[in-house]
N, C-alpha and C. Protein backbone atom coordinates (compact mmCIF):
# COMPACT_ATOMS: atom_id res chain seq x y z
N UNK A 1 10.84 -10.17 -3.74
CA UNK A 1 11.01 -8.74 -3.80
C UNK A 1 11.27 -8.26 -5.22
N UNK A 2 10.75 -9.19 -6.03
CA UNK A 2 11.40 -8.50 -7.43
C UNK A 2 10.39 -9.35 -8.30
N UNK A 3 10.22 -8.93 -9.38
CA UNK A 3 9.19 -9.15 -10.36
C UNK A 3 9.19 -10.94 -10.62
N UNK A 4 7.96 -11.13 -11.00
CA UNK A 4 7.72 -12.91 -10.84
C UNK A 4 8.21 -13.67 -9.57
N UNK A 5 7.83 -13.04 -8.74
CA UNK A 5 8.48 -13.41 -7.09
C UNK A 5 9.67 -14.05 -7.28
N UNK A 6 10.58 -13.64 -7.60
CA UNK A 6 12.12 -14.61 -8.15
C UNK A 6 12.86 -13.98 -6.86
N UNK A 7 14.00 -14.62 -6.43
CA UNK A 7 14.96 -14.06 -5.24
C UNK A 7 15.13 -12.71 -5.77
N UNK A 8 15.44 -11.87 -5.40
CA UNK A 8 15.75 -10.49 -5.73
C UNK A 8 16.95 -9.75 -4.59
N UNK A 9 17.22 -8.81 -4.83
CA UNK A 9 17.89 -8.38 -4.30
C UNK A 9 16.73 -6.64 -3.93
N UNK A 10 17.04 -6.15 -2.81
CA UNK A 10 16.34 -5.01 -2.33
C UNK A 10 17.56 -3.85 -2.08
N UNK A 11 17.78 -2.88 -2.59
CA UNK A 11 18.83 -2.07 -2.02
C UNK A 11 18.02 -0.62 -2.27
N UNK A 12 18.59 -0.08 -0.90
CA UNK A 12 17.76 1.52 -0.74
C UNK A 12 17.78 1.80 1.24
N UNK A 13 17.76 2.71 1.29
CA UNK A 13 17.75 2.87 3.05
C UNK A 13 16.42 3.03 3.29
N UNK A 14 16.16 2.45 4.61
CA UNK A 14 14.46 2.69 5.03
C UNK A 14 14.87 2.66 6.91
N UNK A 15 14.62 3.95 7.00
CA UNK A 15 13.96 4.45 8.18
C UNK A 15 13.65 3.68 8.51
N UNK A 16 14.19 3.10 9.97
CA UNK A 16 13.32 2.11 11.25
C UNK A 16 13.34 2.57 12.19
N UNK A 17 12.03 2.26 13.02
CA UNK A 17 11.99 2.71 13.98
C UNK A 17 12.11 1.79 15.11
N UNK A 18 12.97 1.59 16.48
CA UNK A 18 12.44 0.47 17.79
C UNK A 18 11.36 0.48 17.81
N UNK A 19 10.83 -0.41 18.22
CA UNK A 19 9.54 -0.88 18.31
C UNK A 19 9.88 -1.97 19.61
N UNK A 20 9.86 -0.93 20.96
CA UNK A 20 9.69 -1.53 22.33
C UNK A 20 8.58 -1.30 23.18
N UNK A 21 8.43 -2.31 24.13
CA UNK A 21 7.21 -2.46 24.67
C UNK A 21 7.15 -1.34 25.74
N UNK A 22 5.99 0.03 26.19
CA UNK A 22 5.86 0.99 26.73
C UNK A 22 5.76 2.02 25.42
N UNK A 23 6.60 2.32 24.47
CA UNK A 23 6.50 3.21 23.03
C UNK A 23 4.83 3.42 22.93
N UNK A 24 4.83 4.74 22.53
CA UNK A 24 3.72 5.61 22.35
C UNK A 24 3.79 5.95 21.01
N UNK A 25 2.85 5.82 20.11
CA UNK A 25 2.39 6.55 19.02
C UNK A 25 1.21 7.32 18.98
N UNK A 26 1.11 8.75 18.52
CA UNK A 26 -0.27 9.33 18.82
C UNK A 26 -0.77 9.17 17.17
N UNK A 27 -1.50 8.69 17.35
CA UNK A 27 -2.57 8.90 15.77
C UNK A 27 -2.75 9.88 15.20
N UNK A 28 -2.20 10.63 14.37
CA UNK A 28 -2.27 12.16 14.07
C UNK A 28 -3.99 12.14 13.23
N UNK A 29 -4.49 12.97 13.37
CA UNK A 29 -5.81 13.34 12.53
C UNK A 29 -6.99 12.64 13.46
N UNK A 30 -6.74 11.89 14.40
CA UNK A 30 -7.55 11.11 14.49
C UNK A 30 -7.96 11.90 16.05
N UNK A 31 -8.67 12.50 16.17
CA UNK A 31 -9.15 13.59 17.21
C UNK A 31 -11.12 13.62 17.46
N UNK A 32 -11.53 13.43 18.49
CA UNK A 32 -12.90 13.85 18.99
C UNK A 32 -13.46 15.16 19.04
N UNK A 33 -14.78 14.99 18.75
CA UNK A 33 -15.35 16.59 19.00
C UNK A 33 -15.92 16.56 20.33
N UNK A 34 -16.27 17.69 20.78
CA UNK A 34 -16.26 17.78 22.40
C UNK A 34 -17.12 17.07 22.78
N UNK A 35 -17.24 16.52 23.88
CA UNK A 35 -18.56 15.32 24.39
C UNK A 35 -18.74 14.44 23.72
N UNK A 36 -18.12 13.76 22.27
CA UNK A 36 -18.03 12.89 21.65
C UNK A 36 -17.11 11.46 21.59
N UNK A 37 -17.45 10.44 21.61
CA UNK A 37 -16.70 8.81 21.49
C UNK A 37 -16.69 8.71 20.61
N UNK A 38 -17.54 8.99 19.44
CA UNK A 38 -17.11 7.86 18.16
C UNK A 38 -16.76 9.09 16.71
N UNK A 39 -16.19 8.42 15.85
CA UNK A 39 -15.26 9.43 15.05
C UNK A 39 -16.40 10.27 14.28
N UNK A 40 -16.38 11.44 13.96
CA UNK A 40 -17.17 11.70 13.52
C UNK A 40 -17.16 12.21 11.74
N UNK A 41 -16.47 11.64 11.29
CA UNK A 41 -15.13 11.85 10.69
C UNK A 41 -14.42 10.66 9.89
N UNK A 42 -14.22 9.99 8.96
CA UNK A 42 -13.22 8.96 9.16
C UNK A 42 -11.93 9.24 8.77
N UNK A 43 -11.28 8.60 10.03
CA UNK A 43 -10.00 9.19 10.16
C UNK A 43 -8.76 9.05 8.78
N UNK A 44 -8.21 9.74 8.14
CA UNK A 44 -7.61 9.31 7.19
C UNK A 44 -6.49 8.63 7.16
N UNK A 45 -5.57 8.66 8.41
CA UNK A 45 -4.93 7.43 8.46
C UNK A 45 -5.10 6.20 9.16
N UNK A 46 -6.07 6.03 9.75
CA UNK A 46 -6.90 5.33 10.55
C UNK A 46 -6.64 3.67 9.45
N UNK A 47 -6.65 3.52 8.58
CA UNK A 47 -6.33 2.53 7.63
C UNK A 47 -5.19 2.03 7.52
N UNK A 48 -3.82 3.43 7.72
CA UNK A 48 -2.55 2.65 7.65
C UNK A 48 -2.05 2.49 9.15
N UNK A 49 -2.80 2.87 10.30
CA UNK A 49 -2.35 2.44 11.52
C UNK A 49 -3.08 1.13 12.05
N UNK A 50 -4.32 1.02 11.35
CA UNK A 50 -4.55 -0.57 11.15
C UNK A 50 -3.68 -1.68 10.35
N UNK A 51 -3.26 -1.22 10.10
CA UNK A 51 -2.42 -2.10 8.57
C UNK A 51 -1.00 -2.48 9.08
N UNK A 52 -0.63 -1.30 9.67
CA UNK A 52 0.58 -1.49 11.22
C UNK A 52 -0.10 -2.42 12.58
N UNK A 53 -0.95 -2.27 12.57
CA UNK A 53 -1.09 -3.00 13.87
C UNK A 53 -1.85 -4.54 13.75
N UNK A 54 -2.30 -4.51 12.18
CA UNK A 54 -2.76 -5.98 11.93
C UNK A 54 -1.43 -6.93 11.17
N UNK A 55 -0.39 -5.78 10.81
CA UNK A 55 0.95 -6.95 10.25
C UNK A 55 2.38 -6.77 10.94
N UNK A 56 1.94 -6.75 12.29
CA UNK A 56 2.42 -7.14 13.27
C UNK A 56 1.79 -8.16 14.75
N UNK A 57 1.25 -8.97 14.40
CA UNK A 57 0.88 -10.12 15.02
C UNK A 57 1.50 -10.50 16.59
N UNK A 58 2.88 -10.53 16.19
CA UNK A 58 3.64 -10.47 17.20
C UNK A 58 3.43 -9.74 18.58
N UNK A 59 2.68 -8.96 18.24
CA UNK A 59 2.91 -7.36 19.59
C UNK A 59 1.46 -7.40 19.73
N UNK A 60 1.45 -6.73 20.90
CA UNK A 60 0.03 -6.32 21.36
C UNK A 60 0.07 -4.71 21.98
N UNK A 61 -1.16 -4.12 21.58
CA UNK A 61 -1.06 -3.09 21.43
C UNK A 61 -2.14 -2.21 22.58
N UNK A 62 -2.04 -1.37 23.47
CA UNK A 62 -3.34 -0.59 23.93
C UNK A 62 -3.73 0.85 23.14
N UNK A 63 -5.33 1.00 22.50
CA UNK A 63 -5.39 2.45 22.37
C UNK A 63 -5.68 3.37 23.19
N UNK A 64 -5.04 3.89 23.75
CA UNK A 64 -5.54 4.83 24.87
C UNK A 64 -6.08 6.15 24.27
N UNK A 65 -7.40 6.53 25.03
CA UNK A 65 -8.00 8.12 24.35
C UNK A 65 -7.87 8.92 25.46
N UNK A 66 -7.78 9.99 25.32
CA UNK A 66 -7.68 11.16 26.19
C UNK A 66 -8.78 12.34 25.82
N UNK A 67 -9.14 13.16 27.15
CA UNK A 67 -10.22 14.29 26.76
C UNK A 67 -9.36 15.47 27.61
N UNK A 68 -10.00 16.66 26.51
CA UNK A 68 -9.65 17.95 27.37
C UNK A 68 -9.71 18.31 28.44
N UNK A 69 -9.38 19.20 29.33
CA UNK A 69 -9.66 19.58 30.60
C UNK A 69 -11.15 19.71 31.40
N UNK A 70 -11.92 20.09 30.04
CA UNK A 70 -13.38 20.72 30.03
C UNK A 70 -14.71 19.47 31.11
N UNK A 71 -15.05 19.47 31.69
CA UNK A 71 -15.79 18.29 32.72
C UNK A 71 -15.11 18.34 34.12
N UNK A 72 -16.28 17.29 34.81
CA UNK A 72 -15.39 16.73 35.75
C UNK A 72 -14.72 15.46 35.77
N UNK A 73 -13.63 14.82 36.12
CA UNK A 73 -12.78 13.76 36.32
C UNK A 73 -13.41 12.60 35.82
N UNK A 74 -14.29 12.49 36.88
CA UNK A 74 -15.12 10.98 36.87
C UNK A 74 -15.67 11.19 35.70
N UNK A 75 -16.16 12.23 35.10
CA UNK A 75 -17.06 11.88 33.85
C UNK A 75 -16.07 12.25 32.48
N UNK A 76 -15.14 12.77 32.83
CA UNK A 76 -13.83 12.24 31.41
C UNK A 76 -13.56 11.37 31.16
N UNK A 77 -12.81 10.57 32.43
CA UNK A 77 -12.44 8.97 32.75
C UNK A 77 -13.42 8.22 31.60
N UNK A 78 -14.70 8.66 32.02
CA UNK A 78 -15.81 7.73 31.22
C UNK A 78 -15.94 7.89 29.96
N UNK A 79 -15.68 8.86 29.50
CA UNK A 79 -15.73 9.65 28.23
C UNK A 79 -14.50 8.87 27.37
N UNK A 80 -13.22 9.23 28.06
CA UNK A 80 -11.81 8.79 27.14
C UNK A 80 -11.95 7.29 27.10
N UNK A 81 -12.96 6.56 28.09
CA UNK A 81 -12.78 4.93 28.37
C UNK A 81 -13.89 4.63 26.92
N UNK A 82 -14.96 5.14 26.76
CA UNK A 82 -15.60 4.90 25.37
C UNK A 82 -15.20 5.32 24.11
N UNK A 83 -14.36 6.41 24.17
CA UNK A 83 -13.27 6.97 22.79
C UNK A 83 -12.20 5.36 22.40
N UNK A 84 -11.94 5.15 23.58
CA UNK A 84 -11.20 4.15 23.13
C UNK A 84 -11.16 2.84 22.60
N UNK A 85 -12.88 2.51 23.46
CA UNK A 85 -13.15 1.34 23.13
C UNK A 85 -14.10 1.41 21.35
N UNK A 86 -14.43 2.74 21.24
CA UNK A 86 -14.88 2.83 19.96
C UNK A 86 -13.39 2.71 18.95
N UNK A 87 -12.04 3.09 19.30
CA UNK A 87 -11.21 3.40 18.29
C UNK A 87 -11.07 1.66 18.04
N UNK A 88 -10.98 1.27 19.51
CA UNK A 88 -10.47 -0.42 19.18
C UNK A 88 -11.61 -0.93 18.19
N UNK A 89 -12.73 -0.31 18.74
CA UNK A 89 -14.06 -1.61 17.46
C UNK A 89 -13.43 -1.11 16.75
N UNK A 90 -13.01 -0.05 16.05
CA UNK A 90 -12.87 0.51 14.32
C UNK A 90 -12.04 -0.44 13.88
N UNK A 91 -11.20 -0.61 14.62
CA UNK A 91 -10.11 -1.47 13.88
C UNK A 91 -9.75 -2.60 14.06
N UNK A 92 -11.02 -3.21 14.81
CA UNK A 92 -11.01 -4.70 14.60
C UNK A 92 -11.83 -4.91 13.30
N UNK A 93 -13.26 -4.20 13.66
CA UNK A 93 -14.59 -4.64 12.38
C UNK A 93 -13.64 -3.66 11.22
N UNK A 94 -12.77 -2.81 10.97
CA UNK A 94 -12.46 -2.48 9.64
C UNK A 94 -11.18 -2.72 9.20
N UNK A 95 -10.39 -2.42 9.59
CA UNK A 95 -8.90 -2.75 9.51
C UNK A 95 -8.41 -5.03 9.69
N UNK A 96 -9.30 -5.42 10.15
CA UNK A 96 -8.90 -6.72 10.72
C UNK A 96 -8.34 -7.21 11.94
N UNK A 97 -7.87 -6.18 12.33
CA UNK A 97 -6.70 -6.45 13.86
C UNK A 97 -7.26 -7.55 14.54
N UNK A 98 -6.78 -8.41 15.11
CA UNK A 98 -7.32 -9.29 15.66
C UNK A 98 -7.86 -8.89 17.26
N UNK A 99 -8.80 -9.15 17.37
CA UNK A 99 -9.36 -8.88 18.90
C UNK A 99 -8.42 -9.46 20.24
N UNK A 100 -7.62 -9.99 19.90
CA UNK A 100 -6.55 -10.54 21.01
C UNK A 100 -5.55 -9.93 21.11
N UNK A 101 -5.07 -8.91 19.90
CA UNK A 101 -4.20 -8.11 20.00
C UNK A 101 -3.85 -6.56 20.57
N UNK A 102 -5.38 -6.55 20.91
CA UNK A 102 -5.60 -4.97 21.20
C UNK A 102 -6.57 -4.90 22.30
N UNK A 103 -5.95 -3.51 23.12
CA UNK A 103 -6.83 -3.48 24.02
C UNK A 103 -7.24 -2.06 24.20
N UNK A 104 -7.96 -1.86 25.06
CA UNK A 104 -8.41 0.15 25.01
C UNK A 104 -8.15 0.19 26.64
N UNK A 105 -7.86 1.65 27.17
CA UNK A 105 -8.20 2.32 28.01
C UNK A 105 -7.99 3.15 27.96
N UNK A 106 -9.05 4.49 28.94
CA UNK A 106 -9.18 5.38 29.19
C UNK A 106 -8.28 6.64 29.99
N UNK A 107 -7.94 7.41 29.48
CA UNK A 107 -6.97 8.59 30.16
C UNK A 107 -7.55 9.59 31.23
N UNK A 108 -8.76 9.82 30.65
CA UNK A 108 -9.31 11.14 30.92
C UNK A 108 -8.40 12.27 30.99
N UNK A 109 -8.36 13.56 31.70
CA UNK A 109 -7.42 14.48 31.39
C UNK A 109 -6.25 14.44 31.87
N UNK A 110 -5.85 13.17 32.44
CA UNK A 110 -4.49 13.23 33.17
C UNK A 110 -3.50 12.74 32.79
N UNK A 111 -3.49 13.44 30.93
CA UNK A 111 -2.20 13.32 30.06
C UNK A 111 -2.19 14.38 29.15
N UNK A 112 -2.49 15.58 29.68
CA UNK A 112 -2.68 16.77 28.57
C UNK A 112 -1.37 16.63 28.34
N UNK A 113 -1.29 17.52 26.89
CA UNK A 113 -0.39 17.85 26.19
C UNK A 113 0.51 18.89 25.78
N UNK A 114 -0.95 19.75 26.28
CA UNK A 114 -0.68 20.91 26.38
C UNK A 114 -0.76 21.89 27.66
N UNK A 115 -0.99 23.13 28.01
CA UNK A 115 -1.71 23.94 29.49
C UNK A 115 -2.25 23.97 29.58
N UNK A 116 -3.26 23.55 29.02
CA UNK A 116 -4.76 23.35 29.54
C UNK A 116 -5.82 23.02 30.03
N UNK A 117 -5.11 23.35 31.36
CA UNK A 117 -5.86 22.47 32.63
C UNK A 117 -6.84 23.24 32.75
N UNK A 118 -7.40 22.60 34.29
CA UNK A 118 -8.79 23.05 34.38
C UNK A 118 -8.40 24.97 35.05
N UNK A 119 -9.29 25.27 34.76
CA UNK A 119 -9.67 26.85 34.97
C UNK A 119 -8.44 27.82 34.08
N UNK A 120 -7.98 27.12 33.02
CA UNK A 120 -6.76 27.74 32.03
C UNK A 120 -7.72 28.54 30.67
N UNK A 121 -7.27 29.54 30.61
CA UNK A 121 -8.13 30.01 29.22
C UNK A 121 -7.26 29.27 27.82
N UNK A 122 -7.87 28.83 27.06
CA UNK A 122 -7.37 28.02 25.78
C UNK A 122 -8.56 27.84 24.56
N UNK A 123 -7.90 28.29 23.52
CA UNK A 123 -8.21 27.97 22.21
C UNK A 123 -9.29 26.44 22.43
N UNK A 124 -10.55 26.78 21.33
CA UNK A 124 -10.43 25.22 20.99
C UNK A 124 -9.62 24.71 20.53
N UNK A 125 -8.94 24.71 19.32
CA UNK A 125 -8.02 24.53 18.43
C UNK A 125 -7.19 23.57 19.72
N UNK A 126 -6.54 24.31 20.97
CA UNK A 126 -5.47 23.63 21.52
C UNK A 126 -6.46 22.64 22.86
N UNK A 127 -7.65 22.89 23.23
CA UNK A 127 -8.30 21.48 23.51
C UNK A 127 -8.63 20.41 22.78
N UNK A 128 -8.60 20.93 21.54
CA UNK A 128 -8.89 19.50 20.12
C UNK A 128 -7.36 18.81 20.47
N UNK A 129 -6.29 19.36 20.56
CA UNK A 129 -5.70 18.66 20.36
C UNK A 129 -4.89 17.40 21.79
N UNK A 130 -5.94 17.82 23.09
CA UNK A 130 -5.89 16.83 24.10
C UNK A 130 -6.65 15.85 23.89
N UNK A 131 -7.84 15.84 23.07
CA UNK A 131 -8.70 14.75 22.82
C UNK A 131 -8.31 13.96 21.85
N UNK A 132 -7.73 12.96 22.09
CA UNK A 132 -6.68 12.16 21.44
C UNK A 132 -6.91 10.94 21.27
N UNK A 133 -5.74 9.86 20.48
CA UNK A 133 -6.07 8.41 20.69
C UNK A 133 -4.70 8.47 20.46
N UNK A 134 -4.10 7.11 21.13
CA UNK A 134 -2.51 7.12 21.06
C UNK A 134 -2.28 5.44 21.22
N UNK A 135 -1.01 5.08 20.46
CA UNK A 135 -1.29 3.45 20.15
C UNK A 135 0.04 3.02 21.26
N UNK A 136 -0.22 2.61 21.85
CA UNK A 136 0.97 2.26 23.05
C UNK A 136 1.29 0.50 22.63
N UNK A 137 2.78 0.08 22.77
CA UNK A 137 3.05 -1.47 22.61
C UNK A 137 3.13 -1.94 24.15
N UNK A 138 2.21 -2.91 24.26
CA UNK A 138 1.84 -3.40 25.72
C UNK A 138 2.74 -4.56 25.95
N UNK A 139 2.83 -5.52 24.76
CA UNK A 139 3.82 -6.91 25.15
C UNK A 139 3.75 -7.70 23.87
N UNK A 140 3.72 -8.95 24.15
CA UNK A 140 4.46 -9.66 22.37
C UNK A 140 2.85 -11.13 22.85
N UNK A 141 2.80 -11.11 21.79
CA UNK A 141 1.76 -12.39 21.64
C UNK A 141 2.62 -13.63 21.11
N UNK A 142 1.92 -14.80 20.99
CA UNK A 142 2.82 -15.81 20.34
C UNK A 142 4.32 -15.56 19.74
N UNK A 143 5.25 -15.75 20.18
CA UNK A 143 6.09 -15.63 19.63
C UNK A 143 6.37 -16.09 17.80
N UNK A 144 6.97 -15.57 17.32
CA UNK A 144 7.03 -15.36 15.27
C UNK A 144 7.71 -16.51 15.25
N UNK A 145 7.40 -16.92 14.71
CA UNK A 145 8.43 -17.73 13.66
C UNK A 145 9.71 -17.58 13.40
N UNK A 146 9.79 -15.95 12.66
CA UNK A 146 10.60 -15.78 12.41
C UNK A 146 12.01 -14.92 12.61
N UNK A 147 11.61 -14.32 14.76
CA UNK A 147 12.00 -14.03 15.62
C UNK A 147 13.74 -14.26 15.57
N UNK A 148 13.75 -15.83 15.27
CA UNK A 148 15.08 -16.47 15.70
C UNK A 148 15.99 -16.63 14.79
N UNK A 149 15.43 -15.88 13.62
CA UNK A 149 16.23 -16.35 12.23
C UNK A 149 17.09 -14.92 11.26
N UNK A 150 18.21 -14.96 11.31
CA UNK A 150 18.75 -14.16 10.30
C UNK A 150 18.02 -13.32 9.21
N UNK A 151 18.42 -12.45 8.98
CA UNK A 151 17.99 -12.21 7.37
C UNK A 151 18.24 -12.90 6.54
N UNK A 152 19.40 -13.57 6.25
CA UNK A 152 19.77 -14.19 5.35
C UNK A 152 18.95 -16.12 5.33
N UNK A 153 18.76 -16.18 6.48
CA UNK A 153 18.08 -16.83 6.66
C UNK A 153 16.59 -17.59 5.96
N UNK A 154 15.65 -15.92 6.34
CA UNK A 154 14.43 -15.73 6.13
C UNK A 154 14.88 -15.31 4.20
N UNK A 155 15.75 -14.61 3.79
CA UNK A 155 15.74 -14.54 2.27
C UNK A 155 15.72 -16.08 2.00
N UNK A 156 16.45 -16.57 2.26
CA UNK A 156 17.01 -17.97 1.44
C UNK A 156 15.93 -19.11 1.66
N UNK A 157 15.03 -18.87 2.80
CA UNK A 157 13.70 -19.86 2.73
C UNK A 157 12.59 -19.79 1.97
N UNK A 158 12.78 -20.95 0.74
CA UNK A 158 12.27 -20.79 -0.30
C UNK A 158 10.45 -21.19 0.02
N UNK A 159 9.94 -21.61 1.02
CA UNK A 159 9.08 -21.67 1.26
C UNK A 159 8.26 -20.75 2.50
N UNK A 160 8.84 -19.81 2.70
CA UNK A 160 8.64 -18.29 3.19
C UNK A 160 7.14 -17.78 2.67
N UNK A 161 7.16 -17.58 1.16
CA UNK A 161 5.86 -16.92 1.02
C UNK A 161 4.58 -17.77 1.50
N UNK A 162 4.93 -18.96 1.48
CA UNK A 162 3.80 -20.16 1.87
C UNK A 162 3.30 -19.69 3.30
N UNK A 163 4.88 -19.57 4.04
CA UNK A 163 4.25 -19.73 5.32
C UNK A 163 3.43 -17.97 5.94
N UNK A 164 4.12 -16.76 5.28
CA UNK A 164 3.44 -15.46 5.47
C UNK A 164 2.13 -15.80 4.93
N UNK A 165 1.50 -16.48 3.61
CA UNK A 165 0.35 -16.58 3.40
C UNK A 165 -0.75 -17.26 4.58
N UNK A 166 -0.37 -18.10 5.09
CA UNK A 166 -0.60 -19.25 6.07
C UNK A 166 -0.97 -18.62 7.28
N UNK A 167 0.22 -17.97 7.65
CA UNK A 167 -0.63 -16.92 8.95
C UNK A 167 -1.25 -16.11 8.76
N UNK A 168 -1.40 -15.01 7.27
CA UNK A 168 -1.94 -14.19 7.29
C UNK A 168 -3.96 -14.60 7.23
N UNK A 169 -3.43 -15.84 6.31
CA UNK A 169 -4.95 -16.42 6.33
C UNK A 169 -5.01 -16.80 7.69
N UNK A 170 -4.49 -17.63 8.81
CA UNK A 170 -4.93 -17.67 10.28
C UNK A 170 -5.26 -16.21 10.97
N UNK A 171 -4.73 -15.15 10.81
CA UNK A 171 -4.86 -14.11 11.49
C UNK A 171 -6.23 -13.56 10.98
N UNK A 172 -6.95 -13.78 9.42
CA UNK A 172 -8.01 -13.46 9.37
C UNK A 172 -9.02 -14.33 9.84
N UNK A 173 -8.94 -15.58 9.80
CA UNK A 173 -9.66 -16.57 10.48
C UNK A 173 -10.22 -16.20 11.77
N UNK A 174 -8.88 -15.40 12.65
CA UNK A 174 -9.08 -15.22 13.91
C UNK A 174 -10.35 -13.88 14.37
N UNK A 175 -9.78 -12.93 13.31
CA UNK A 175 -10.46 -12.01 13.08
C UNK A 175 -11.90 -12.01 12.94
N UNK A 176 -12.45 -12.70 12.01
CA UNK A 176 -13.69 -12.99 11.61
C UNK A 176 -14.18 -13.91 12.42
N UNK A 177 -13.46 -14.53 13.47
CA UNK A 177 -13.91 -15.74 14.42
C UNK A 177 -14.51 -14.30 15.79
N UNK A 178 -13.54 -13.50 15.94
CA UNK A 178 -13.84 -12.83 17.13
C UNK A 178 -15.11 -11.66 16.85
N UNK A 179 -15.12 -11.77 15.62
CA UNK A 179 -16.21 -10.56 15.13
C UNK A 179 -18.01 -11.45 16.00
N UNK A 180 -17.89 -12.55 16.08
CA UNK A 180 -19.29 -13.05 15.90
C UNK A 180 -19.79 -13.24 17.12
C-alpha cells in the first residue's frame, strides 16, 4: 500500500457497504430503448460494475433486466430475459467476469419502480426508467482464501501479493477458457 510495495500503513475512512446474499444494486445509466436488448449506448459505468463483479470472485451474482409496462406479459418476460442475457455477455466478453460467476434473468414488468402500470398515463422519461438492469448477490463460489484470516493477518503475509497475482491470473484463465 505504499510506494515500492514496502509494508505501509493505510489511514483514511472508506465507506463500506454489506455485501449480503439477496442485496440489489441497480446499474445507474445503464437503461434500454423501447423494444430493445442490447445497449445501444455504452454504458458508462458498465466498466466499474464489471471491475466490482470480476474482483470479487468469491460471490456470485444475477443480472436481472426489467421492461416497462408497455406490451403484453409473455412478450416482456421475453424481452427483459434477452436484456439480461445481453448485459451478462457484456461483461463476461468485456469486463472479464468469469462465466461461472454470473447469471441473467428476466423480470418483465413485475418490478416497476415506478406507477406505471399498464393502462397508467406516464412520461417516457419515467418508463425509461423501468427498463432496467440490476446486479443482485445470489451466493458465494469457492470459498477465499482469505475469508478466515484477520487483517492483521492478511497485512503481515509477506507472500500475499504472489498469491492475489496467482488467482487473478487463474480467474483470467477461466475467463478466456469460457469465452471459446
Amino acid at each position: 500500500m505504499s510506494h515500492g510495495n514496502e509494508v505501509g500503513y493505510f489511514l483514511g475512512a472508506i465507506d463500506l457497504d454489506s455485501m449480503q446474499i439477496g442485496k440489489r444494486f441497480q446499474l445507474k445509466n445503464i437503461y434500454y430503448d423501447f423494444n430493445k436488448w442490447t445497449f445501444v449506448r455504452k454504458p458508462p459505468k458498465s466498466q466499474q460494475v464489471g471491475r466490482v463483479l470480476k474482483d470479487n470472485p468469491g460471490m456470485k451474482f444475477e443480472l436481472g433486466s426489467h421492461t416497462d409496462s408497455r406490451g403484453s406479459d409473455p412478450y416482456n418476460l421475453s424481452l427483459s430475459e434477452k436484456r439480461a442475457k445481453s448485459a451478462v455477455d457484456y461483461m463476461v466478453s468485456n469486463c472479464e467476469v468469469a462465466v461461472e460467476s454470473i447469471t441473467s434473468k428476466g423480470y418483465g414488468e413485475t418490478q416497476l419502480i415506478n406507477k406505471c402500470d399498464d393502462g397508467i398515463a406516464c412520461s417516457e422519461y419515467e418508463h425509461q426508467l423501468n427498463r432496467r438492469t440490476e446486479v443482485k448477490i445470489t451466493g458465494w463460489n469457492d470459498k477465499d482464501p482469505l475469508w478466515d484470516r484477520s487483517l492483521k493477518e492478511i497485512i503481515e503475509d509477506k507472500d500475499l501479493y504472489k498469491k492475489v497475482i496467482e488467482q487473478e491470473r487463474r480467474q483470467k484463465n477461466k475467463a478466456l477458457t469460457s469465452r471459446k
